[in-house]
Protein backbone atom coordinates (compact mmCIF):
# COMPACT_ATOMS: atom_id res chain seq x y z
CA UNK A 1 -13.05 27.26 -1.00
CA UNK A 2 -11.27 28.43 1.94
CA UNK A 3 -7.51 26.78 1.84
CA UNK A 4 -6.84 28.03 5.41
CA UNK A 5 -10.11 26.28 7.14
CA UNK A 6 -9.19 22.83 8.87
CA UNK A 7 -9.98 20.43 6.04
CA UNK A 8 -13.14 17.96 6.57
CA UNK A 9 -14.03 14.75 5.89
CA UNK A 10 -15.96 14.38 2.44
CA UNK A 11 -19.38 12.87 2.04
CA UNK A 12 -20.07 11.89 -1.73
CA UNK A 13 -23.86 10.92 -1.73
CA UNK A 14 -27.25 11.55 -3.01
CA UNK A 15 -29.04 9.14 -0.85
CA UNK A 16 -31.20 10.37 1.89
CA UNK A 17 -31.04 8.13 4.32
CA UNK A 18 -27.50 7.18 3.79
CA UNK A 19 -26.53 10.67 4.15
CA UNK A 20 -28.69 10.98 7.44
CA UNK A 21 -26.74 8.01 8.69
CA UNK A 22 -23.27 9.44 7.46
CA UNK A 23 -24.31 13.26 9.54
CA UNK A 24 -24.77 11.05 12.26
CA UNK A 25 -22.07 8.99 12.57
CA UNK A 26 -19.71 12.69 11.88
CA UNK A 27 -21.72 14.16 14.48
CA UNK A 28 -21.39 11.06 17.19
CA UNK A 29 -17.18 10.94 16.26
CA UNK A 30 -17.04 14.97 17.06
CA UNK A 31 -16.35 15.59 13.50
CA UNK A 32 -18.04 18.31 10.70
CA UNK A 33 -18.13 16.95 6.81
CA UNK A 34 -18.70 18.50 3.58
CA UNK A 35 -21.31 17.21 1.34
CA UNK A 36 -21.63 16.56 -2.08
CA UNK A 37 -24.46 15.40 -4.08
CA UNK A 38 -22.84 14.52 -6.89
CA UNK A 39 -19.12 13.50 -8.14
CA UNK A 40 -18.41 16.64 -9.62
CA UNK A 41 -19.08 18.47 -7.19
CA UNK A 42 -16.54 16.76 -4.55
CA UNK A 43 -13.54 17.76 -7.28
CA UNK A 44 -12.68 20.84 -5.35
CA UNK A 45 -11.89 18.92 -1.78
CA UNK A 46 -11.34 15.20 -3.39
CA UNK A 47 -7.82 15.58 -2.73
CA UNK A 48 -8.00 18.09 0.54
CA UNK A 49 -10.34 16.04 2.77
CA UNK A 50 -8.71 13.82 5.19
CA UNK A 51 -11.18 11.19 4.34
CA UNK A 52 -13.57 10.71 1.58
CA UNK A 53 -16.75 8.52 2.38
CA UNK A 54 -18.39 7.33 -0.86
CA UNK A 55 -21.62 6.28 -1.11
CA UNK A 56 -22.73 2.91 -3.54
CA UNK A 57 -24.93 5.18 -5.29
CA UNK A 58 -22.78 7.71 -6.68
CA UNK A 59 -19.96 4.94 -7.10
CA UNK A 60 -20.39 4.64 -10.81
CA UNK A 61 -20.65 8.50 -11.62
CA UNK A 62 -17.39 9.05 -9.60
CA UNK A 63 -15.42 6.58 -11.20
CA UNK A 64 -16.99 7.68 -14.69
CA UNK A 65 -15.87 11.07 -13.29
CA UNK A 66 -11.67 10.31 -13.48
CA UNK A 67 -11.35 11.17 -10.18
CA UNK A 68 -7.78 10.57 -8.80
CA UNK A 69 -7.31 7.95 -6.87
CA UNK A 70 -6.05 8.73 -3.68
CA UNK A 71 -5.73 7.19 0.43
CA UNK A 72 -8.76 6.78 3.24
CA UNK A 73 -11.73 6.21 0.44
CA UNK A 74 -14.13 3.72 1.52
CA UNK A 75 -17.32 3.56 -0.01
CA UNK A 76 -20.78 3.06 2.34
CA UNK A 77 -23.71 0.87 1.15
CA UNK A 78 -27.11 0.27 3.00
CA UNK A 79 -27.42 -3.51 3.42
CA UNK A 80 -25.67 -5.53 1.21
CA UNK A 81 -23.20 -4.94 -1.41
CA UNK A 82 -23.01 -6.40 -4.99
CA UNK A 83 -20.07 -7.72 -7.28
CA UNK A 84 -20.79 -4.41 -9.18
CA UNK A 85 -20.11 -2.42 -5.98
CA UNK A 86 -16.92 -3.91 -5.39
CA UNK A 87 -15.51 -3.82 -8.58
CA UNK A 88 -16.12 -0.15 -8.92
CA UNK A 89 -14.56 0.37 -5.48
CA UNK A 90 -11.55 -1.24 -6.74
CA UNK A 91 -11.66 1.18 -9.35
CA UNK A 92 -11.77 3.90 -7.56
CA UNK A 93 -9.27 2.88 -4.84
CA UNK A 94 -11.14 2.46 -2.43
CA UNK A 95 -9.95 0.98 0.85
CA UNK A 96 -12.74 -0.84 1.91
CA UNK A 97 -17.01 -1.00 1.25
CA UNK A 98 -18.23 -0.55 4.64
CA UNK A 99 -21.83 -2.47 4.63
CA UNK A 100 -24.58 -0.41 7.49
CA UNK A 101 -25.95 -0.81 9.95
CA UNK A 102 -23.40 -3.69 10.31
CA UNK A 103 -19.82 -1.45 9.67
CA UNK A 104 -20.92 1.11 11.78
CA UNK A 105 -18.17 0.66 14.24
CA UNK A 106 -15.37 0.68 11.42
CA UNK A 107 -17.13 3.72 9.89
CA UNK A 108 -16.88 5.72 13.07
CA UNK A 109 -13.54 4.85 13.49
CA UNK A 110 -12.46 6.37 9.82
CA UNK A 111 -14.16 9.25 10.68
CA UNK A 112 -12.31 9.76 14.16
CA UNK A 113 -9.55 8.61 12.57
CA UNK A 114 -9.63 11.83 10.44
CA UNK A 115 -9.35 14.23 12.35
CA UNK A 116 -5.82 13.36 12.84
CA UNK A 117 -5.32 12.29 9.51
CA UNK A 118 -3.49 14.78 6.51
CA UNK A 119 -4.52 14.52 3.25
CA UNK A 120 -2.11 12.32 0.76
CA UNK A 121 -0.43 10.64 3.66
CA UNK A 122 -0.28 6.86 4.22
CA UNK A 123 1.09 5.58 0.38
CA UNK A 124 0.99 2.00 0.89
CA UNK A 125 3.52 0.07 -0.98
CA UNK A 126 3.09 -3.78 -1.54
CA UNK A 127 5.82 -5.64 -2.98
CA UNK A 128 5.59 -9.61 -3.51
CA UNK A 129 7.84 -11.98 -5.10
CA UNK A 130 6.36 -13.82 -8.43
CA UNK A 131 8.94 -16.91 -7.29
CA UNK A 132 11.00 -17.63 -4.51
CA UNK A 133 14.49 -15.96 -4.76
CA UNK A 134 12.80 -13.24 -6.97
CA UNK A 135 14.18 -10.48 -4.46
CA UNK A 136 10.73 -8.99 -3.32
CA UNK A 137 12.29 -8.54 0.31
CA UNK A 138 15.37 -6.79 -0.76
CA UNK A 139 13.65 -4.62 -2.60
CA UNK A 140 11.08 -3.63 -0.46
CA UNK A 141 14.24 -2.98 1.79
CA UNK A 142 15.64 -0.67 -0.93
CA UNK A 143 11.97 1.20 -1.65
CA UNK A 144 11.71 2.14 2.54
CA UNK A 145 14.98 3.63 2.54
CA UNK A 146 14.60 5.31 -0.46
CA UNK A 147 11.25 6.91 1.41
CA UNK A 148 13.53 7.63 3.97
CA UNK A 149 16.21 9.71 1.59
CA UNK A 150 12.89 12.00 0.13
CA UNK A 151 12.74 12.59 3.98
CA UNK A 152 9.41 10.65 4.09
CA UNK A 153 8.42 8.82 8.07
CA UNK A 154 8.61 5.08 6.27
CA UNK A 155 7.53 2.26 7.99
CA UNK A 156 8.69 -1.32 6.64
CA UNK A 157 6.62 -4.32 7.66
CA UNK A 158 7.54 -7.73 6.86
CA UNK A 159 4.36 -9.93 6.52
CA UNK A 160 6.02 -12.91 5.50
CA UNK A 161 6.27 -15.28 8.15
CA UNK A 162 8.32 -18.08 6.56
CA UNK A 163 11.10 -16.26 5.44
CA UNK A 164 14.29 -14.81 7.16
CA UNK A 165 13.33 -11.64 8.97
CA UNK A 166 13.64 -8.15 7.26
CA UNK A 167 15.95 -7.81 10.31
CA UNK A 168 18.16 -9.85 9.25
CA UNK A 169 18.79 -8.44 6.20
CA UNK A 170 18.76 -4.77 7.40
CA UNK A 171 22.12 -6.34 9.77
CA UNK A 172 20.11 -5.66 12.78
CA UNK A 173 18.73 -8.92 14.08
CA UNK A 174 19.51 -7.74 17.55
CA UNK A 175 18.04 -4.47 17.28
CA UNK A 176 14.98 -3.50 20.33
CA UNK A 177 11.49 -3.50 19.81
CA UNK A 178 8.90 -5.09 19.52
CA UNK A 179 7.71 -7.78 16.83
CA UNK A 180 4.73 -9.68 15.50
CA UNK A 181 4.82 -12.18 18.45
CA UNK A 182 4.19 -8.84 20.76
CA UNK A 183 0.83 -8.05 18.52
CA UNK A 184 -1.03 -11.00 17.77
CA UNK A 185 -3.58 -9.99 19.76
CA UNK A 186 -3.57 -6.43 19.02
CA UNK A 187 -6.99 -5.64 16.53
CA UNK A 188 -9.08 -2.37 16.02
CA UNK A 189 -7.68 1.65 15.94
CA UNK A 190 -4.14 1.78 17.16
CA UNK A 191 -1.88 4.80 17.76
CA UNK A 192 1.04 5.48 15.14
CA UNK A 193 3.07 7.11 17.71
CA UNK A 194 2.85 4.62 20.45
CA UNK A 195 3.24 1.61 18.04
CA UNK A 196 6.28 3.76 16.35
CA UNK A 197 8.05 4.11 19.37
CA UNK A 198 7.29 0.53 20.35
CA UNK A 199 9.05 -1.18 17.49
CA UNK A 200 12.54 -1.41 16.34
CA UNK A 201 14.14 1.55 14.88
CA UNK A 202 16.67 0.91 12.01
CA UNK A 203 18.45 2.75 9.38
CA UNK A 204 15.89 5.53 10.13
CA UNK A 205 12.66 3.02 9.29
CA UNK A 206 10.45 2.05 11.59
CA UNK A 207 10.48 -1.82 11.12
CA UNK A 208 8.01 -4.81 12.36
CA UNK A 209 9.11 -8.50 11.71
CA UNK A 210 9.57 -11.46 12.93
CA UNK A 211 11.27 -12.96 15.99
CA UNK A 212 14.02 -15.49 15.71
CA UNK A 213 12.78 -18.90 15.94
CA UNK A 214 9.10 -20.23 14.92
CA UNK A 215 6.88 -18.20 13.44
CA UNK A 216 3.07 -17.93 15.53
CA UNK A 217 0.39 -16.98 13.19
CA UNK A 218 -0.66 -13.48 13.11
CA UNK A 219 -4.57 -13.24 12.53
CA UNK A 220 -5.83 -11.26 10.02
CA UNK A 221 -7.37 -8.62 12.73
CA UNK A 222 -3.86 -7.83 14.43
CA UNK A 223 -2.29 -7.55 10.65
CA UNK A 224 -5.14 -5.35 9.94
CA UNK A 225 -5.03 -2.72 12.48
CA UNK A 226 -1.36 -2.70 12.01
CA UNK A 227 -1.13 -1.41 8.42
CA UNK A 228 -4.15 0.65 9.24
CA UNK A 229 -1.95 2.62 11.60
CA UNK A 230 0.90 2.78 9.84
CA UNK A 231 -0.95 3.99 6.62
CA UNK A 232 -3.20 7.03 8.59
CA UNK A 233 0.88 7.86 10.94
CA UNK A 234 3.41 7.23 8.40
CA UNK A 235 4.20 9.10 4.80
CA UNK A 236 5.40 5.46 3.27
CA UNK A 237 4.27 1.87 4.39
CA UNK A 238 6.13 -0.42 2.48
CA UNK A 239 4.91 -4.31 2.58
CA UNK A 240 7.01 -7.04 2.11
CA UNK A 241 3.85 -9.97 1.35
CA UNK A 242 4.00 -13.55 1.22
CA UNK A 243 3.64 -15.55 -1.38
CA UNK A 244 0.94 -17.23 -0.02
CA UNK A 245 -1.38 -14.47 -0.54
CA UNK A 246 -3.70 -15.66 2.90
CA UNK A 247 -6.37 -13.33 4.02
CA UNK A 248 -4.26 -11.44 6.73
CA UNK A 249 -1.82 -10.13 3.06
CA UNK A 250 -5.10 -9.69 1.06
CA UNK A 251 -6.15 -7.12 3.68
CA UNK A 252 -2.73 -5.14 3.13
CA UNK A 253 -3.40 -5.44 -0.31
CA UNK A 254 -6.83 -4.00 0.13
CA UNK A 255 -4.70 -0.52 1.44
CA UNK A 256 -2.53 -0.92 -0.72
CA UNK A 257 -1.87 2.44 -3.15
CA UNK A 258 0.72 0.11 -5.62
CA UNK A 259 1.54 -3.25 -5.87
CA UNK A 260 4.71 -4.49 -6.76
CA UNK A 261 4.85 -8.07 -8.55
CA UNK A 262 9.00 -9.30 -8.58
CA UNK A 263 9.68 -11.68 -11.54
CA UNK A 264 12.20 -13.01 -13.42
CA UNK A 265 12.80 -13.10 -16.39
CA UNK A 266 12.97 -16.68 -17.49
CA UNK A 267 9.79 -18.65 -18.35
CA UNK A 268 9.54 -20.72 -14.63
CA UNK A 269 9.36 -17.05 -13.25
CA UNK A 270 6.67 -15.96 -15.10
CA UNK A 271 4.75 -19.30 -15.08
CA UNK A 272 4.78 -19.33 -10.88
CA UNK A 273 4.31 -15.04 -10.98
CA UNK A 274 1.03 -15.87 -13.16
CA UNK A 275 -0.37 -17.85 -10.44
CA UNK A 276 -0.95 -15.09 -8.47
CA UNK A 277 -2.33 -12.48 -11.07
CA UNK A 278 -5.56 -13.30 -10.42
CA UNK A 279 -5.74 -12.74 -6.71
CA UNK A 280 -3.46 -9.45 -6.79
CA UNK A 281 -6.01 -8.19 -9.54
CA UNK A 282 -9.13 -9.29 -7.36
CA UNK A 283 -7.51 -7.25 -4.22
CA UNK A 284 -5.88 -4.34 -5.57
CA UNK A 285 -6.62 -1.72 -8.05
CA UNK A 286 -2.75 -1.64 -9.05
CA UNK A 287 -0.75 -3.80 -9.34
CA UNK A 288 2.66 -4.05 -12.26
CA UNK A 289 5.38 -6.23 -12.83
CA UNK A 290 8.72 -5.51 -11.67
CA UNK A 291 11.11 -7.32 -13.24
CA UNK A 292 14.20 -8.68 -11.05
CA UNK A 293 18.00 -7.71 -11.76
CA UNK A 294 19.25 -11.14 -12.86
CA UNK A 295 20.02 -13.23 -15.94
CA UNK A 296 17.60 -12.21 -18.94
CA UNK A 297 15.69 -14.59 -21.39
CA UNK A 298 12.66 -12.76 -21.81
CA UNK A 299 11.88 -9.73 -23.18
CA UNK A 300 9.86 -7.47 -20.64
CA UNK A 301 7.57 -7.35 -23.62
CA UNK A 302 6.83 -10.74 -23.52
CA UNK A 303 6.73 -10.97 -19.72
CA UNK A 304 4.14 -8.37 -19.37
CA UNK A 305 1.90 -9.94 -22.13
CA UNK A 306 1.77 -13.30 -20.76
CA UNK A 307 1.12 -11.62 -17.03
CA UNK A 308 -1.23 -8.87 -19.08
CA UNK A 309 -0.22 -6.44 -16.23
CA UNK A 310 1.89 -2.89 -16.57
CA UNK A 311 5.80 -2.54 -16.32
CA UNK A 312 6.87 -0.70 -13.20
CA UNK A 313 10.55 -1.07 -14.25
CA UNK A 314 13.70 -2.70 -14.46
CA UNK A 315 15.69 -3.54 -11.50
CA UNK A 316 19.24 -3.35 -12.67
CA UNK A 317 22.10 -5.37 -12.14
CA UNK A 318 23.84 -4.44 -8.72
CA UNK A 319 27.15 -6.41 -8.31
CA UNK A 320 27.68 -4.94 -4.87
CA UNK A 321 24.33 -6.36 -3.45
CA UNK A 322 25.63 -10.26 -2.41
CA UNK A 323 28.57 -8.53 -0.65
CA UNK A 324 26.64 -5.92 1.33
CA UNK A 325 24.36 -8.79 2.22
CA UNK A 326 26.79 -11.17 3.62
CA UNK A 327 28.45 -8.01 5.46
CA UNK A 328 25.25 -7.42 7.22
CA UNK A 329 25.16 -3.89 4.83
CA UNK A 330 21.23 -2.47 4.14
CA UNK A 331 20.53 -3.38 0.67
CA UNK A 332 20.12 -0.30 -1.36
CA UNK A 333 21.69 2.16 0.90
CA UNK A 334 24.23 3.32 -0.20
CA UNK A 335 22.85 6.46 -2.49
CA UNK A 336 25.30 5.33 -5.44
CA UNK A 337 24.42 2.15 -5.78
CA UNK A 338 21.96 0.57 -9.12
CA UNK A 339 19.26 -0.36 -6.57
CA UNK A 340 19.06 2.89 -4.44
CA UNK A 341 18.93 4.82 -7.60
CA UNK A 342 16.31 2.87 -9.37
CA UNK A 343 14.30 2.52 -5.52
CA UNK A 344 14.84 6.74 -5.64
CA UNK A 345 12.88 7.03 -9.04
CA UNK A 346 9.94 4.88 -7.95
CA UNK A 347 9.11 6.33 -4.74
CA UNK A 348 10.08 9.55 -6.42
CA UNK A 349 7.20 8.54 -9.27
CA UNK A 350 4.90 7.39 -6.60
CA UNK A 351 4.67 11.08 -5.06
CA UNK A 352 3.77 12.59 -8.11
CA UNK A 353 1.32 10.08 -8.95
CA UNK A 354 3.37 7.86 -11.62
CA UNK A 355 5.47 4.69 -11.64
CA UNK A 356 8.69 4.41 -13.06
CA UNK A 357 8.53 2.12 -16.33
CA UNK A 358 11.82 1.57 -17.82
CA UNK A 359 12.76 0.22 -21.34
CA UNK A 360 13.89 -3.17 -21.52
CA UNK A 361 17.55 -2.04 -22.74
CA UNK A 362 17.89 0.14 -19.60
CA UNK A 363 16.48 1.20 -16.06
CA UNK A 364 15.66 5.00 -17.07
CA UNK A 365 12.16 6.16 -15.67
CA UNK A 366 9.38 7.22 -17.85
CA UNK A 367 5.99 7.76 -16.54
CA UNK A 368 3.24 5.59 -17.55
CA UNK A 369 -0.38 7.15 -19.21
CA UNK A 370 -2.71 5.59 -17.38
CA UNK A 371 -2.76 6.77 -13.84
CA UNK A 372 -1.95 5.24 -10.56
CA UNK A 373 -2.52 5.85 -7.13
């Protein structure tokens, strides 16, 4: 293999016709791929190609293969797709299963897409709170400036459109740039750099949220191409999600490279936080629990059994956090703070492929065995 050749897309298929239709959707977006007919032999540029197109009938062999999951898979089926399909997507990590004749359009557009697209870019983080008052939005906070600190181009985006504003608790309500109300009506390929310099720049995050006042729904299409950008522009796209879960969240899930589920740890929390294990599980590939800084009465033990989901961590105790909040202070930003340490060791983790799992006596990082995205 030739390191210093412009990497290519990467075709994974065995299928005639599919392939045909693959060549000529490459060839119609100005764009050469590399082939393989089988899994094994795609190891060498799985995690060099820009974009990895997978067809349904090597789906199985791949994910029998271990391959590691990584950003921009999608998987192509002629005609329909089964529950089978899907399920092995989500086991791969795929982003999508693009159905042709019919996803033509969204195909071409990955593969345009990728020629402006670098390999391991776009890590999409999804955080959601298991109860209200969990802390899923400070956190999220914490986890985009910590991207920010390993020098990463984070993007925060605040999906939630019942609760405060992200911009609010950042201390810049006032800040310029555009919001959701300026997109809901904004759908298919966008450009990171125009949208980036279109929204509000703060703390050295590029940040979308809400204006002040009523919140208009944002369809699912706007919400959509949003993250899309962000993920193929931006080294860190961190999601703060409602707990409502609608369809425009489950299609940030669908990106989504880890899933972050806030609880605490007191039997209400993990009653409500259950509720939504099955639909994180049904949308994601990877999703763990996250358990929140306060007042303890369950063991992380027992709160990970009950939700049968991995422990990212341990959010400790930061008795700084309520007065940095009311001051209008970032949460998490100050470097020697609990929070900005622990945020430090996931994103930390998430380059290298792990998550941070800490005891349940203390916040240190250990890396998990099974892998993650």
């Amino acid at each position: 293999m030739d390191v210093s050749a412009p990497a290519r897309p990467l075709f994974v298929t065995d299928h005639p016709e599919l392939l045909d239709d693959l060549l000529r959707l490459a060839a119609a977006a100005g764009v050469e791929a590399t082939v393989a007919h089988h899994p094994a032999h795609a190891a060498g540029e799985w995690a060099r190609a820009p974009a990895v197109v997978v067809g349904a009938d090597l789906l199985r062999a791949a994910c029998e293969l271990g391959l590691r999951p990584r950003p921009h898979v999608v998987v192509a089926a002629l005609g329909g797709a089964d529950t089978a399909v899907w399920e092995a997507a989500l086991r791969l990590g795929a982003e999508s299963v693009l159905r042709l004749p019919e996803d033509e359009p969204r195909l071409s557009g990955v593969l345009a897409d990728s020629a402006h697209t670098r390999p391991g870019r776009g890590r999409v983080v999804s955080v959601v709170g298991g109860r209200g008052g969990a802390g899923a939005s400070v956190l999220a906070i914490a986890l985009a400036l910590a991207g920010r600190r390993a020098h990463l181009d984070s993007a925060l985006i605040d999906t939630d459109p019942l609760g405060c504003g992200l911009d609010l608790l950042l201390g810049a309500e006032h800040a310029e740039g555009a919001r959701w109300g300026d997109l809901v009506k904004r759908e298919g390929r966008l450009n990171w750099s125009a949208l980036r310099a279109a929204l509000p720049r703060v703390h050295g995050l590029t940040l979308l949220t809400w204006e002040r006042g009523p919140a208009a729904p944002v369809p699912p299409a706007a919400v959509r191409a949003v993250v899309a950008c962000a993920a193929r522009g931006a080294d860190l796209v961190v999601a703060d999600l409602p707990r409502g879960l609608g369809a425009a969240a489950e299609d940030v899930l669908r990106r989504t490279t880890l899933a972050l589920l806030v609880v605490t740890a007191d039997l209400p929390g993990v009653i409500a936080a259950n509720r939504l294990v099955p639909r994180l599980r049904a949308t994601t590939a990877n999703t763990r629990v996250l358990i929140g800084g306060g007042a303890s009465d369950l063991s992380a033990a027992d709160i990970t059994d009950a939700l049968t989901l991995p422990l990212a961590g341990r959010v400790p105790p930061d008795r700084d956090l309520a007065r940095a909040l009311r001051l209008g202070l970032p949460p998490g930003e100050r470097r020697s703070s609990p929070l900005a340490a622990f945020a430090d060791r996931v994103v930390a983790d998430l380059l290298h492929g792990t998550t941070a799992q800490a005891p349940a006596s203390a916040p240190a990082s250990r890396p998990l065995t099974q892998e993650t995205q």
